[in-house]
C-alpha atoms as a PDB file:
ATOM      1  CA  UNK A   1     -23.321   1.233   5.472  1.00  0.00           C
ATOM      2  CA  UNK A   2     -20.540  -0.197   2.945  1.00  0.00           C
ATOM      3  CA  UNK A   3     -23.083  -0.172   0.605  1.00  0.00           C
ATOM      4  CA  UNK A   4     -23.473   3.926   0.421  1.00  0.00           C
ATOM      5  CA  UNK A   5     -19.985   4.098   0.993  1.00  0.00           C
ATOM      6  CA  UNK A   6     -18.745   2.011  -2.290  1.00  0.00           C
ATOM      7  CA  UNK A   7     -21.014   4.096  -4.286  1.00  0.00           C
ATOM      8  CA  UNK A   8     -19.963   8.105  -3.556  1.00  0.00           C
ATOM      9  CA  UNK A   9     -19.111   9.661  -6.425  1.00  0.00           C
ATOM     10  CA  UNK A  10     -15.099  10.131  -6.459  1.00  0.00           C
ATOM     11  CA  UNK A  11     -15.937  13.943  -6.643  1.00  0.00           C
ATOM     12  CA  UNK A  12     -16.983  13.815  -3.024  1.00  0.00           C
ATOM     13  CA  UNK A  13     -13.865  11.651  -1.756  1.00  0.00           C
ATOM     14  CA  UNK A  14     -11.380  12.817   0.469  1.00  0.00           C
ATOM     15  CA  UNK A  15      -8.346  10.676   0.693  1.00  0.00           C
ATOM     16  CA  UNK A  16      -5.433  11.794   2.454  1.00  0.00           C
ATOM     17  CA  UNK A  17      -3.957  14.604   0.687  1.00  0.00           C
ATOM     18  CA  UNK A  18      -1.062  17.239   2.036  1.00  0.00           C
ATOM     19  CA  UNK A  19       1.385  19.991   0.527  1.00  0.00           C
ATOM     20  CA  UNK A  20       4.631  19.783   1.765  1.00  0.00           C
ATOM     21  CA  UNK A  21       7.191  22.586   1.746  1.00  0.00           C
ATOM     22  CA  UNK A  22      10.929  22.308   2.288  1.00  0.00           C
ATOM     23  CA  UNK A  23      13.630  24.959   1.705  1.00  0.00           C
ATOM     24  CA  UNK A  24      11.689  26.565  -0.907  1.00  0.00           C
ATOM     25  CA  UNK A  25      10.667  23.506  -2.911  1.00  0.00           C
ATOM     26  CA  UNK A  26       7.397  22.049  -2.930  1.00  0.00           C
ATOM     27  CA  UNK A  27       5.697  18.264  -3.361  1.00  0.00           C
ATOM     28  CA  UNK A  28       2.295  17.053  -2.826  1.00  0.00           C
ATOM     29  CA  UNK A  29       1.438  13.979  -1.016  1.00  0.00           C
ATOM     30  CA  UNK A  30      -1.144  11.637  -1.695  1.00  0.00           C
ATOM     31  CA  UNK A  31      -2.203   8.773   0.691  1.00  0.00           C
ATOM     32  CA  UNK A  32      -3.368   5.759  -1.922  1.00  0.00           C
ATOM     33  CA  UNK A  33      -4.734   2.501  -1.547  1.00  0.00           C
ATOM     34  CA  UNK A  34      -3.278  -0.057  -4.086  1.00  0.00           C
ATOM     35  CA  UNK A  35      -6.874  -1.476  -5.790  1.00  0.00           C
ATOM     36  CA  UNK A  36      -9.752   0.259  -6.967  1.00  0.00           C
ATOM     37  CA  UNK A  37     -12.688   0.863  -9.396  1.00  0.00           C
ATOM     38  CA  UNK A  38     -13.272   2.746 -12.389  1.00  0.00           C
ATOM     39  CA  UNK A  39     -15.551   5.396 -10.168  1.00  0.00           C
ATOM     40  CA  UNK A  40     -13.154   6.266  -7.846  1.00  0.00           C
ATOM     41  CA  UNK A  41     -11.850   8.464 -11.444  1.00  0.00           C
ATOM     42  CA  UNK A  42     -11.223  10.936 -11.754  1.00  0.00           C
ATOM     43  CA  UNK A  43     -10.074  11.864  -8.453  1.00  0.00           C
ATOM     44  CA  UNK A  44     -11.266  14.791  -6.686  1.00  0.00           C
ATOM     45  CA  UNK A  45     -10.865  18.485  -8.487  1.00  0.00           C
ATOM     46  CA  UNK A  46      -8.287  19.372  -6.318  1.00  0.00           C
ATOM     47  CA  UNK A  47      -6.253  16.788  -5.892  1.00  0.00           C
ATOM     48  CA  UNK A  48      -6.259  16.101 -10.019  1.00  0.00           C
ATOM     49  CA  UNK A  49      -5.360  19.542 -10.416  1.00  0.00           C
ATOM     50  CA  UNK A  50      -2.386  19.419  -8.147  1.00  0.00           C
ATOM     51  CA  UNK A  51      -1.445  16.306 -10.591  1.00  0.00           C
ATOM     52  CA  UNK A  52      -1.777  18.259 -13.825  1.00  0.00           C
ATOM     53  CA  UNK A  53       0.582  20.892 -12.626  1.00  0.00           C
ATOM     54  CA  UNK A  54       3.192  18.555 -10.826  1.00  0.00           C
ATOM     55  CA  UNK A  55       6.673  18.251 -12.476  1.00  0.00           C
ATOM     56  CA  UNK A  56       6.878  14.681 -11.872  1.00  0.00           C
ATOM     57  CA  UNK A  57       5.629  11.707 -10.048  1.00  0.00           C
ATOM     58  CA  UNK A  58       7.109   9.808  -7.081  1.00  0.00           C
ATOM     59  CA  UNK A  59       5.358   6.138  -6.533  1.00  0.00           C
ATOM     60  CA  UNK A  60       7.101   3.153  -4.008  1.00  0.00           C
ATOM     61  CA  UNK A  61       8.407   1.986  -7.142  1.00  0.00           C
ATOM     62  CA  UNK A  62       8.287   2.182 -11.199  1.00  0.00           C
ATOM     63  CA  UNK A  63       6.025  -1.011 -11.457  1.00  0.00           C
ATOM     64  CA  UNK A  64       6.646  -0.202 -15.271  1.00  0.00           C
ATOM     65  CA  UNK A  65      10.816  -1.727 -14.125  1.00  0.00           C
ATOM     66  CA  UNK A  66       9.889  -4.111 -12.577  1.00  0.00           C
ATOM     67  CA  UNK A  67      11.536  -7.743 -13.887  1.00  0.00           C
ATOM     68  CA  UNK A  68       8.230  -9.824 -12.137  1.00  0.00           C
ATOM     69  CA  UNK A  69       9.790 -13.357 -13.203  1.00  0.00           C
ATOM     70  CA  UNK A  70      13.043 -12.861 -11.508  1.00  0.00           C
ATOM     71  CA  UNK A  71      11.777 -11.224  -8.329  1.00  0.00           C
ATOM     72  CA  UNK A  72       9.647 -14.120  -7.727  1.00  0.00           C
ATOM     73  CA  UNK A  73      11.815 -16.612  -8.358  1.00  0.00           C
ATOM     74  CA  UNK A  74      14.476 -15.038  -6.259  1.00  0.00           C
ATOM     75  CA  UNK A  75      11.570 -14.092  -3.168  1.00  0.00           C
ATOM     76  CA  UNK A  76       8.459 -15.503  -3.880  1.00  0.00           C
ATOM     77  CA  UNK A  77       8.498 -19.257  -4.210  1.00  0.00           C
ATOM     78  CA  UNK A  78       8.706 -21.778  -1.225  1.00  0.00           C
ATOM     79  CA  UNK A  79      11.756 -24.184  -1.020  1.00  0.00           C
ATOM     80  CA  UNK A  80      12.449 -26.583   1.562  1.00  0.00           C
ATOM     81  CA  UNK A  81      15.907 -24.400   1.961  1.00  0.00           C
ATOM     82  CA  UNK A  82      13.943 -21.480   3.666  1.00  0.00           C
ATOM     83  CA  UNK A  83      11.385 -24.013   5.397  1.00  0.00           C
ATOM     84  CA  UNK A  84       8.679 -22.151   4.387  1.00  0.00           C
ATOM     85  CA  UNK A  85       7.001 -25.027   2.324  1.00  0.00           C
ATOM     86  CA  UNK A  86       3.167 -26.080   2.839  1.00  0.00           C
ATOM     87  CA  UNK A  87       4.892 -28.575   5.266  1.00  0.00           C
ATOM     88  CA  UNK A  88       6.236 -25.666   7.587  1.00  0.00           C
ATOM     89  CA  UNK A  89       2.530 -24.701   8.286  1.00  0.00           C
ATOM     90  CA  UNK A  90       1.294 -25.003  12.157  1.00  0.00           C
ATOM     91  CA  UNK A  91      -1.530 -26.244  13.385  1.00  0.00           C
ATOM     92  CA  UNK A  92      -3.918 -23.208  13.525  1.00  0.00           C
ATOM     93  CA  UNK A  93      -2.979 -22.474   9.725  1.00  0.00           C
ATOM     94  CA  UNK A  94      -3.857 -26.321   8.498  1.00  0.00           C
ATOM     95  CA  UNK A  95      -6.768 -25.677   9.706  1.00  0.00           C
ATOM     96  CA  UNK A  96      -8.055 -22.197   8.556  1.00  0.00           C
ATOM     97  CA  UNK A  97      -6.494 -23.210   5.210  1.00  0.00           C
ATOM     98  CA  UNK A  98      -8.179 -26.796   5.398  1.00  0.00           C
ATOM     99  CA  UNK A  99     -11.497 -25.299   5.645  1.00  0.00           C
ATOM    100  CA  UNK A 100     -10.932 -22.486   3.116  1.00  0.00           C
ATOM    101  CA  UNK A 101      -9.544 -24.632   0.564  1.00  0.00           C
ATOM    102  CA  UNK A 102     -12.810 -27.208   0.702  1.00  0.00           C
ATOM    103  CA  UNK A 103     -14.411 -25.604  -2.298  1.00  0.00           C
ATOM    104  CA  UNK A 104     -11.435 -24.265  -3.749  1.00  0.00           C
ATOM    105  CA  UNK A 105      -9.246 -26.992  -4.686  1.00  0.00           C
ATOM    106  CA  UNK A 106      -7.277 -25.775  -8.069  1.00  0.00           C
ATOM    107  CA  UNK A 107      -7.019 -22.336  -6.324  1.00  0.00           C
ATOM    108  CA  UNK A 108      -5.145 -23.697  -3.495  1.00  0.00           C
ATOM    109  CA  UNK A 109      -2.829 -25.577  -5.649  1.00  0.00           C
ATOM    110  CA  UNK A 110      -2.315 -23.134  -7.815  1.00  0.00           C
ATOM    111  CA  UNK A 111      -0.368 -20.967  -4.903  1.00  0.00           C
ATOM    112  CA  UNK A 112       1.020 -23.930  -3.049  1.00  0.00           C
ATOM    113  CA  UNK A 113       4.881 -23.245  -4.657  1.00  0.00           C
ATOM    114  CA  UNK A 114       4.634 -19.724  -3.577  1.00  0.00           C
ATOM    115  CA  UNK A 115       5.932 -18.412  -0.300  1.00  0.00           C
ATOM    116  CA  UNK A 116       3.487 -17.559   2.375  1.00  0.00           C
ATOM    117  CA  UNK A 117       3.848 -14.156   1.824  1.00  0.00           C
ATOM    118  CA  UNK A 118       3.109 -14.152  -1.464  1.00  0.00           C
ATOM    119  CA  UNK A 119       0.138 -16.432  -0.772  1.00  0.00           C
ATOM    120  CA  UNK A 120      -1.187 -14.098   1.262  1.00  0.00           C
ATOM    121  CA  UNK A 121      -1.179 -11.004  -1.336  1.00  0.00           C
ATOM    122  CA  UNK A 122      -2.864 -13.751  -3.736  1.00  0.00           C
ATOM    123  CA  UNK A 123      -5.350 -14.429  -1.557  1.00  0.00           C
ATOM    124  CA  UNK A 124      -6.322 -10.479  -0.030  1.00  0.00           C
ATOM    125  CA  UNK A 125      -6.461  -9.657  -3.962  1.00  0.00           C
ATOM    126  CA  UNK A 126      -8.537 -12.402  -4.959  1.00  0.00           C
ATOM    127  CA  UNK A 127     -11.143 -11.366  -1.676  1.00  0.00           C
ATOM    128  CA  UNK A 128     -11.132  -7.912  -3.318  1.00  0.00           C
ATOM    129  CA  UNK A 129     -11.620  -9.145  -6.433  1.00  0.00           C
ATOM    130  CA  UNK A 130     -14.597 -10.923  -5.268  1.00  0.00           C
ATOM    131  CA  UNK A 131     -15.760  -7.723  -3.941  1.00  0.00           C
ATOM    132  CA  UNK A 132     -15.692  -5.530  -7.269  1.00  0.00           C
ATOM    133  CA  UNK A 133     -11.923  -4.051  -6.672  1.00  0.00           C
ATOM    134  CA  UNK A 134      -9.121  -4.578  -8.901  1.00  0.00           C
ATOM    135  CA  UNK A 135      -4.820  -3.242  -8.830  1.00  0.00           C
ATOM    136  CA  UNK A 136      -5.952  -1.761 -12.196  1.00  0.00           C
ATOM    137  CA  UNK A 137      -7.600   0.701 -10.891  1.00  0.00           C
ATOM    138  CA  UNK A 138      -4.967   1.204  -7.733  1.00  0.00           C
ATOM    139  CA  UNK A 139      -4.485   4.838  -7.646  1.00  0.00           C
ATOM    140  CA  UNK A 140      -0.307   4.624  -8.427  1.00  0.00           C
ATOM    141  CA  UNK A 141      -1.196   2.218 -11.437  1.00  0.00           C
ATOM    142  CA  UNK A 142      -3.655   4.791 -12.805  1.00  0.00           C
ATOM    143  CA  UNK A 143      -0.904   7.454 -12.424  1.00  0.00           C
ATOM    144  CA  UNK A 144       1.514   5.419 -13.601  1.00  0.00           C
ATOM    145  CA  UNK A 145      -0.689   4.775 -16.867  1.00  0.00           C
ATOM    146  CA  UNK A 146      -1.246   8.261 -17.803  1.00  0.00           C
ATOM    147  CA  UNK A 147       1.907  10.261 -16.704  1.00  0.00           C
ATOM    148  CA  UNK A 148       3.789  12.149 -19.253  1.00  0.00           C
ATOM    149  CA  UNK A 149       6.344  13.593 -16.580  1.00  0.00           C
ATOM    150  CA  UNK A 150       9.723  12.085 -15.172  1.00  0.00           C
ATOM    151  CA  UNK A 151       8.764   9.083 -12.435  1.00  0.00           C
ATOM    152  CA  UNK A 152      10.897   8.772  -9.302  1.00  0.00           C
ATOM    153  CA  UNK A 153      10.725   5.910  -6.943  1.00  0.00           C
ATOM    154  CA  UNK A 154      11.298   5.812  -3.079  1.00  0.00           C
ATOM    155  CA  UNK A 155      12.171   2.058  -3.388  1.00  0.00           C
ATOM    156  CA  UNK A 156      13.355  -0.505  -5.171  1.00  0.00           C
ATOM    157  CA  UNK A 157      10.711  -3.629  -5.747  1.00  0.00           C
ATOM    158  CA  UNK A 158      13.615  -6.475  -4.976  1.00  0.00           C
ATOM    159  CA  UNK A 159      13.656  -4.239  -1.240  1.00  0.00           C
ATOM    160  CA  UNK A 160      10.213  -4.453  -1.141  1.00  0.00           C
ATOM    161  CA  UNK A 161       9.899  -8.337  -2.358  1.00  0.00           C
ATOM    162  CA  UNK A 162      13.273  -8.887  -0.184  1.00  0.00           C
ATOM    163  CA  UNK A 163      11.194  -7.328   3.286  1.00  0.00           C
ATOM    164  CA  UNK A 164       8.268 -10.025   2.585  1.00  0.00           C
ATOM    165  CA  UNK A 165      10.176 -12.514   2.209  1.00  0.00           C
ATOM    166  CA  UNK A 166      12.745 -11.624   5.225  1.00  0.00           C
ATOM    167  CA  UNK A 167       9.379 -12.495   7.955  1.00  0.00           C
ATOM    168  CA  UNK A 168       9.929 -16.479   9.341  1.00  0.00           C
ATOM    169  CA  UNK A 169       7.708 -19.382   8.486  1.00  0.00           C
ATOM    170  CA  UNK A 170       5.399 -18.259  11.625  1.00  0.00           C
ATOM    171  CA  UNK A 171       4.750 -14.448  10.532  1.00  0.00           C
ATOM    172  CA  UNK A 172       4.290 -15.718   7.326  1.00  0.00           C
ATOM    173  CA  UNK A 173       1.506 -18.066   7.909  1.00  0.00           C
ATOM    174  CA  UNK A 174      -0.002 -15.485   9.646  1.00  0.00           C
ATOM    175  CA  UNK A 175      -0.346 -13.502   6.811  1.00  0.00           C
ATOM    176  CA  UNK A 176      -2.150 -16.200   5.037  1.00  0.00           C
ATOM    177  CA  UNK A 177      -4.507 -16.453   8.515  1.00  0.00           C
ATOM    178  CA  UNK A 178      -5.121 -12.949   8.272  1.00  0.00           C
ATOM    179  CA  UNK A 179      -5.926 -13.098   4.650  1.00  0.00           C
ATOM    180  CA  UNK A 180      -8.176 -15.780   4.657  1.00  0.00           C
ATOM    181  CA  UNK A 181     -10.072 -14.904   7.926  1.00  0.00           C
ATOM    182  CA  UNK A 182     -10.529 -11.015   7.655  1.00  0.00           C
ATOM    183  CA  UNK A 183     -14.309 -10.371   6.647  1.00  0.00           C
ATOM    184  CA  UNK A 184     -15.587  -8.684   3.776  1.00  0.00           C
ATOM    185  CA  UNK A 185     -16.793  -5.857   6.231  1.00  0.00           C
ATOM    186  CA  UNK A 186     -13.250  -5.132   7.646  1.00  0.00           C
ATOM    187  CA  UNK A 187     -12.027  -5.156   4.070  1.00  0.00           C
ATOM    188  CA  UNK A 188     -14.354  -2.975   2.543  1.00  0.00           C
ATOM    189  CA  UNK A 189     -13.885  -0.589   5.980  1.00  0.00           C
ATOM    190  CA  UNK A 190     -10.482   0.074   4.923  1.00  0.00           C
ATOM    191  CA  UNK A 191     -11.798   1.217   1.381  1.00  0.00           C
ATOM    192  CA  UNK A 192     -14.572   3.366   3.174  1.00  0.00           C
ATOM    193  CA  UNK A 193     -11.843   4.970   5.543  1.00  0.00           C
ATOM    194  CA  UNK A 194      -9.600   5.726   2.828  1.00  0.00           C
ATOM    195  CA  UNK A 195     -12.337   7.705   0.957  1.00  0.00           C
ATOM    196  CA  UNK A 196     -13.364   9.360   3.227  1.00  0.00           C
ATOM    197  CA  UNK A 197     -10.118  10.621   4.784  1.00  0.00           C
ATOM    198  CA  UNK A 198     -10.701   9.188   8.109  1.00  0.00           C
ATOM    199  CA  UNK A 199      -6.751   9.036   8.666  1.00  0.00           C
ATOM    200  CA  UNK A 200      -7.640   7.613  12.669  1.00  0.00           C
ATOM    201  CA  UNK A 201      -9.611   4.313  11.036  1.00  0.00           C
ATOM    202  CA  UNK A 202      -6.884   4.247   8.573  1.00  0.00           C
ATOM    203  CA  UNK A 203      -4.426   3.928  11.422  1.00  0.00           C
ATOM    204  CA  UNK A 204      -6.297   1.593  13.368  1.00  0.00           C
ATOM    205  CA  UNK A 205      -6.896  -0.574  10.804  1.00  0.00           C
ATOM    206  CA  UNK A 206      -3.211  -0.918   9.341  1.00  0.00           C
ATOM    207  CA  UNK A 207      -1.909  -1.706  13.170  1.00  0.00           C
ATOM    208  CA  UNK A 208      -4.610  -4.436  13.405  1.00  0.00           C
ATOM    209  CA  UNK A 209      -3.759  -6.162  10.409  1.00  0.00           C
ATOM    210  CA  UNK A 210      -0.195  -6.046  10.572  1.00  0.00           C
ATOM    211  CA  UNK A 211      -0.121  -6.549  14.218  1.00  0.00           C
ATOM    212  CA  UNK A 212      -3.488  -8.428  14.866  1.00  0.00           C
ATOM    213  CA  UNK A 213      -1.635 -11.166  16.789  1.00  0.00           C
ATOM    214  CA  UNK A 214       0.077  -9.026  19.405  1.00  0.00           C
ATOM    215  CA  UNK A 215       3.648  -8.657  17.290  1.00  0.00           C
ATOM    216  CA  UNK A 216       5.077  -5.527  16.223  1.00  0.00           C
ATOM    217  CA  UNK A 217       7.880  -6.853  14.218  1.00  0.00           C
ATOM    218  CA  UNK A 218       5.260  -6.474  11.187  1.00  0.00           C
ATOM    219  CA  UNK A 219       4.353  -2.977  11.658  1.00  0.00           C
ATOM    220  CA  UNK A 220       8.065  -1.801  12.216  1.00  0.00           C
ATOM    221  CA  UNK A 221       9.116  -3.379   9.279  1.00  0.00           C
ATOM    222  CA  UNK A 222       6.516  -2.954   6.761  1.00  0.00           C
ATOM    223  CA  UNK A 223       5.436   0.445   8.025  1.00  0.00           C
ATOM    224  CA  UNK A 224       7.790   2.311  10.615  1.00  0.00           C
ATOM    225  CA  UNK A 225      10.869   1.407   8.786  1.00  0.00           C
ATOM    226  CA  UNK A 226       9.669   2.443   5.687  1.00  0.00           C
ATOM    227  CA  UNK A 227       8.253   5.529   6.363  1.00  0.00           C
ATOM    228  CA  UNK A 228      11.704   6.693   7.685  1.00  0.00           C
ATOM    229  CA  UNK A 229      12.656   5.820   3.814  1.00  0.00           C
ATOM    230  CA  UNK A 230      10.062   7.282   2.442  1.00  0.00           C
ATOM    231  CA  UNK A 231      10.403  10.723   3.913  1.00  0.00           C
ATOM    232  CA  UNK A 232      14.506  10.981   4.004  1.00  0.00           C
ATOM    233  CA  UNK A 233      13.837   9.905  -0.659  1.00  0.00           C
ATOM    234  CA  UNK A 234      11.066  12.578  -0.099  1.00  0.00           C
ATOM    235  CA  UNK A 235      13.360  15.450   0.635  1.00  0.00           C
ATOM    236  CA  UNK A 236      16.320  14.189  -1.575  1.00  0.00           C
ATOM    237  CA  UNK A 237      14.145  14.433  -4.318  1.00  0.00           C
ATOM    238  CA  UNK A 238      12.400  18.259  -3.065  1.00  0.00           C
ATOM    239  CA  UNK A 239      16.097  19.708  -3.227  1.00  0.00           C
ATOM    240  CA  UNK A 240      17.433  17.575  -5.954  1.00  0.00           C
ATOM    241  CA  UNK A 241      18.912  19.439  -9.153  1.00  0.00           C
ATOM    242  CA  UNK A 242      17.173  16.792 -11.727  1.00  0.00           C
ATOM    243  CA  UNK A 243      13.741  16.755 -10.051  1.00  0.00           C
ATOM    244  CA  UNK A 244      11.537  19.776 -11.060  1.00  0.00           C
ATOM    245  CA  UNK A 245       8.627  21.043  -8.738  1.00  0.00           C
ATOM    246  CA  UNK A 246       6.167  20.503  -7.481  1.00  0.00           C
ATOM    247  CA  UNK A 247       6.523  16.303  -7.212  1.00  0.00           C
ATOM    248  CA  UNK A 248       3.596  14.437  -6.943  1.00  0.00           C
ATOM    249  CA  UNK A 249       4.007  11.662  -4.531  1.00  0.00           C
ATOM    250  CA  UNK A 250       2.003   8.827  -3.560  1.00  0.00           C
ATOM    251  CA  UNK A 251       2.402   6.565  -1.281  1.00  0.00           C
ATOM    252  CA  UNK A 252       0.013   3.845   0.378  1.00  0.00           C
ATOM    253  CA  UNK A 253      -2.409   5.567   2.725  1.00  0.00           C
ATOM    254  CA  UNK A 254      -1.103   3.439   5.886  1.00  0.00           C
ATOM    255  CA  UNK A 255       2.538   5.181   5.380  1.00  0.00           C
ATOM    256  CA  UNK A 256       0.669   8.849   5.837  1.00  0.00           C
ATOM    257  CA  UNK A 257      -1.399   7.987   8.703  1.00  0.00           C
ATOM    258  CA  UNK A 258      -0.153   7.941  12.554  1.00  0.00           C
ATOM    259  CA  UNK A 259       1.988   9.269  14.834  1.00  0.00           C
ATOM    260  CA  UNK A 260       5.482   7.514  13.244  1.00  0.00           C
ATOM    261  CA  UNK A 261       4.143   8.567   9.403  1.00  0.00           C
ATOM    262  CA  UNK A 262       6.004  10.190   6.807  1.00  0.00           C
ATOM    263  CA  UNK A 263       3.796  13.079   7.802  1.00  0.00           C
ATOM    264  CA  UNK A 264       4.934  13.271  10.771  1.00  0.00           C
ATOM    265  CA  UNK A 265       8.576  12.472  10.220  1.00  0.00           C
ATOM    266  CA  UNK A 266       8.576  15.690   7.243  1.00  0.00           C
ATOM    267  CA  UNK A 267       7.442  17.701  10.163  1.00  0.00           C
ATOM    268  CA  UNK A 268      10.126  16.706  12.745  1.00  0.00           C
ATOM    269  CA  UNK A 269      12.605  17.201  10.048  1.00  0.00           C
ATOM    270  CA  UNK A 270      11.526  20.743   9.642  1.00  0.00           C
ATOM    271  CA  UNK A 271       9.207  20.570   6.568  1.00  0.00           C
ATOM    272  CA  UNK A 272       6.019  22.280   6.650  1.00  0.00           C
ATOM    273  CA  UNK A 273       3.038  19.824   5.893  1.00  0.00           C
ATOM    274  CA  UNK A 274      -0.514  21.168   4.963  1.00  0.00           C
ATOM    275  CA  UNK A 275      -3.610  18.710   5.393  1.00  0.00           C
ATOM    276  CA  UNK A 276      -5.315  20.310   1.613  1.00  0.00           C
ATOM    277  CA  UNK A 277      -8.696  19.345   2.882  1.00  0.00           C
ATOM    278  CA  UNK A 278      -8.805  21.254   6.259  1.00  0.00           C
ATOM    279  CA  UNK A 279      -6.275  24.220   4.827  1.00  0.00           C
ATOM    280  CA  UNK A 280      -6.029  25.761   1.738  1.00  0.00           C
ATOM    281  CA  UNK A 281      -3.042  24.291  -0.129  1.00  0.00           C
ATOM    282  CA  UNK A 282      -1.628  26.164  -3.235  1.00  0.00           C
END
């Protein structure tokens, strides 16, 4: 089944792709995923042609601005001060690390002075790393990397590495749990569901992982809150005097999917949103 999947031709993908329209302006919106491969390029006819003629391109954020070193010495590494040192790790985590670590000794030192958080992004990368995938070929990156046309952001990366690092010692380890334990199947489903624009698997999928152990902090935060963000920047930019149209803007395909997505939120706000593969979008 993953098998097939992994090896469509990007031609035949179907990722989640809208047109949105709001007092007169216009922006596409393209749900991404933040790895890849060299097939998944280039995208689809339509949506490549909705990049060629887009004004300008609105990611999360610029990872072109982004000052790496002092973000993760600010966010990313664990100190005793924020308790969230190997020491602060409960029971259930020991062990899941203790047994994943058994044949991968320098690995798990090499991450030991980072938060859990940031742990837990190592680690998920590294599995799809393992499984042929690589942020090189994330769909933003590869935007990012051939633009030629003004880039906007939505956020800031210190807000994003500021939100990770704002979870406690417990939903932090539990990132690293879910990161360690979630099976090559479930990641390679989320790759599968994102291709083929199955926006319901998508949803299902992000609430599981960010709120597999019954706690919805995660999902506000990383998702709900975010999307209100996303959609208010969304519109700002749509009407703004600097920002030509149409915008291009891409956002991770969790943010699109669901009843409290930006999708729905342009909507509620008045905007008129077009799904491009069951309507015909301009």
């Amino acid at each position: 089944m993953f098998t097939s999947a992994s090896s469509w031709a990007a031609q035949t993908d179907k990722p989640p792709f809208y047109q949105v329209q709001w007092q007169g302006k216009s922006a596409y919106l393209l749900g991404s995923i933040h790895i890849g491969r060299a097939d998944f390029y280039p995208m689809p006819a339509q949506v490549e042609a909705a990049f060629a003629k887009s004004k300008g391109l609105v990611v999360e954020i610029d990872t072109n601005k982004i000052d790496s070193r002092a973000l993760l010495q600010k966010y990313g590494m664990a100190t005793h001060a924020q308790g969230l040192d190997w020491q602060s790790r409960d029971k259930q985590t020991i062990e899941v690390m203790r047994h994943y670590c058994e044949d991968k000794a320098s690995l798990c030192q090499s991450i030991q002075a980072f938060a859990p958080w940031l742990q837990a992004s190592q680690l998920n990368l590294l599995r799809y790393n393992g499984l042929g995938f690589s942020t090189d070929y994330g769909v933003d990156m590869q935007l990012l990397g051939r633009v030629g046309k003004p880039v906007y952001q939505l956020e800031t990366a210190e807000s994003q590495f500021q939100l990770l690092a704002s979870f406690d010692s417990q939903a932090q380890w539990s990132m690293v749990r879910e990161a360690i334990n979630a099976s090559d199947a479930e990641l390679l489903s989320l790759v599968e569901a994102w291709r083929s624009g199955d926006e319901t698997a998508l949803d299902t999928l992000m609430q599981e992982q960010l709120g597999g152990e019954g706690d919805t902090l995660m999902l506000d935060k990383i998702l709900w809150q975010r999307n209100k963000v996303m959609a208010d920047g969304m519109m700002r930019l749509m009407t703004a005097e600097a920002a030509s149209e149409p915008l291009f803007v891409v956002v991770g395909a969790g943010h699109v999917v669901g009843d409290k997505s930006v999708v729905q939120l342009l909507k509620q706000k008045g905007a008129t949103v077009i799904a491009c593969w069951r309507e015909q979008c301009d």
